[in-house]
Protein backbone atom coordinates (compact mmCIF):
# COMPACT_ATOMS: atom_id res chain seq x y z
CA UNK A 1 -80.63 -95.64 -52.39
CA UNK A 2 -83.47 -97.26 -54.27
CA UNK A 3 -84.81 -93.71 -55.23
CA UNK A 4 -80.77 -93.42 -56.87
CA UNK A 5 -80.68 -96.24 -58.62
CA UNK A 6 -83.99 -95.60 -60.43
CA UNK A 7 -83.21 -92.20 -61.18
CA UNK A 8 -79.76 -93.18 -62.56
CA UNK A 9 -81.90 -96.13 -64.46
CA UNK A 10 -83.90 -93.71 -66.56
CA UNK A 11 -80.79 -91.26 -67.20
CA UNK A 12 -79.16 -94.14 -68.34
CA UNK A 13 -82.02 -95.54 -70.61
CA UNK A 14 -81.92 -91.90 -72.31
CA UNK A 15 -78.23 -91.68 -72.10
CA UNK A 16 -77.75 -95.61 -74.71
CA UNK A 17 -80.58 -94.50 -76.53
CA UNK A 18 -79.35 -91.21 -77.39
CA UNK A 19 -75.96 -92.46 -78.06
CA UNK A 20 -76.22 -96.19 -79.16
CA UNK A 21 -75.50 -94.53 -82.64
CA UNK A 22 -72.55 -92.86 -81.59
CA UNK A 23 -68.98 -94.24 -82.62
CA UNK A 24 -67.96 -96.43 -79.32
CA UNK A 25 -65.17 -93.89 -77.70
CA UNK A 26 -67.80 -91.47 -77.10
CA UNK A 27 -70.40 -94.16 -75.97
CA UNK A 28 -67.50 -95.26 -73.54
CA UNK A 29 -66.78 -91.40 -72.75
CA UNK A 30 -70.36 -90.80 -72.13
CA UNK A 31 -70.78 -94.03 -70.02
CA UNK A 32 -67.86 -93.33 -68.12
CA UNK A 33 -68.84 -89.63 -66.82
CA UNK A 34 -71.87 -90.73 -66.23
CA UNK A 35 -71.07 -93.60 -63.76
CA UNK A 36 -68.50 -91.60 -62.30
CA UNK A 37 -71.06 -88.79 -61.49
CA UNK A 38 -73.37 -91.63 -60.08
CA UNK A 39 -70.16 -92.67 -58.12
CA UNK A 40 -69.65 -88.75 -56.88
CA UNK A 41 -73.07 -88.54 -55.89
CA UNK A 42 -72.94 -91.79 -53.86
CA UNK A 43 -69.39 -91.49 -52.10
CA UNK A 44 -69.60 -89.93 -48.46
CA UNK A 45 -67.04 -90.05 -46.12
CA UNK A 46 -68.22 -93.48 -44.71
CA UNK A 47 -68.69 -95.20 -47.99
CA UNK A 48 -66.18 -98.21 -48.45
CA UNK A 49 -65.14 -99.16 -51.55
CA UNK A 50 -66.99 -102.64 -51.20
CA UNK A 51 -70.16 -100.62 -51.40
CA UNK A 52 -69.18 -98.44 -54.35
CA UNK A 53 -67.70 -101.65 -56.08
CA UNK A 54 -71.35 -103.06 -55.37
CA UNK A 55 -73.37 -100.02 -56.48
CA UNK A 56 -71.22 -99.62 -59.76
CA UNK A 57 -72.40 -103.36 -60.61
CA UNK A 58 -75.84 -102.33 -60.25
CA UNK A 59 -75.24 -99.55 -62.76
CA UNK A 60 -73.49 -101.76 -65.02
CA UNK A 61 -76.08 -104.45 -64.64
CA UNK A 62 -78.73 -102.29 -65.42
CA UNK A 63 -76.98 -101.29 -68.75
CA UNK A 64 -76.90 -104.86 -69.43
CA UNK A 65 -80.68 -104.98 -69.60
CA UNK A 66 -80.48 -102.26 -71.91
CA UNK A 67 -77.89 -103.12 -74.26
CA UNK A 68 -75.81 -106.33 -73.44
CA UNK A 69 -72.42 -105.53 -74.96
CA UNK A 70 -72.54 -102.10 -72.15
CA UNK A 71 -72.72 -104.62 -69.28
CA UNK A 72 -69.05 -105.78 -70.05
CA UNK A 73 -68.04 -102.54 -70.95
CA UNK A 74 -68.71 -101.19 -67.78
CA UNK A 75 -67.83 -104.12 -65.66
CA UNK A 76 -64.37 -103.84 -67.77
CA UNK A 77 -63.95 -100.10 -67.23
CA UNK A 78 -64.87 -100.13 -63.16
CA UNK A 79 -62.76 -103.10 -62.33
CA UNK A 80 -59.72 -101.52 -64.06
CA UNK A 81 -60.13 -98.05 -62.82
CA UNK A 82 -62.21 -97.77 -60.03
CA UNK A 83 -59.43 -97.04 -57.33
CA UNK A 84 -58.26 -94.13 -60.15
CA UNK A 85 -61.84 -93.27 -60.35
CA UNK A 86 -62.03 -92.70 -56.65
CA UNK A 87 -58.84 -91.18 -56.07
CA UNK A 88 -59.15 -88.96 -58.95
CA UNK A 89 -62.86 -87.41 -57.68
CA UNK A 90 -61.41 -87.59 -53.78
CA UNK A 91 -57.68 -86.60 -53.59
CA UNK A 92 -57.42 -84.62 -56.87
CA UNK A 93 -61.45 -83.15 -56.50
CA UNK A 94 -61.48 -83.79 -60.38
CA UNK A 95 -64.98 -83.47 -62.17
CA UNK A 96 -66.49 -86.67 -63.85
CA UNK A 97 -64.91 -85.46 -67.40
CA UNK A 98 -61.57 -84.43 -65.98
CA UNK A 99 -61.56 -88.45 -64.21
CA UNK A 100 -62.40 -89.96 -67.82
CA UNK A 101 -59.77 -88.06 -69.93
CA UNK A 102 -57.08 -88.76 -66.65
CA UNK A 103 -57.62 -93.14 -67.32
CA UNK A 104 -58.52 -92.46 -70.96
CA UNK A 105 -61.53 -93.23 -71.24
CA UNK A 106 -62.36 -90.20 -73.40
CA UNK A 107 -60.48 -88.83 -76.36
């Protein structure tokens, strides 16, 4: 897991810097697909949604340290969409994008 979380670290560091210019729909769009692939990766079929809740507030902590306004961002977009998050990538097998345009997170 530690291995994960570092890996998803450095994608994210490229991921703000690369896009901290970009208007703030797609720096929410590209956030989003992101931490939903990080959520894809880390769901198995014994992972309970306690664990996810707890690994997405890594993620979104970690964005903090990058860029403080993301940490809210993040923490705003998982609490109000993780159970559409997870049912969208588990009962409809959507892909990262197709979850972020189904809860509007991308235009």
């Amino acid at each position: 897991l530690h291995s994960t979380m570092k890996a998803v670290l450095a994608l994210l560091s490229c991921l703000v810097a690369s896009t901290v210019s970009a208007p703030k729909n797609d720096l929410t769009c590209s956030i989003c697909v992101d931490i939903v692939t990080d959520i894809e990766n880390f769901l198995t079929s014994d992972t309970t949604e306690q664990e996810i809740v707890e690994f997405v507030e890594q993620i979104c902590s970690a964005l903090g340290a990058i860029l403080p306004d993301l940490e809210a961002t993040c923490k705003a977009l998982v609490e109000s969409q993780l159970p559409a998050i997870i049912e969208g990538l588990v009962e409809e097998n959507l892909n990262p994008q197709e979850v972020c345009n189904s809860i509007l997170v991308c235009p």
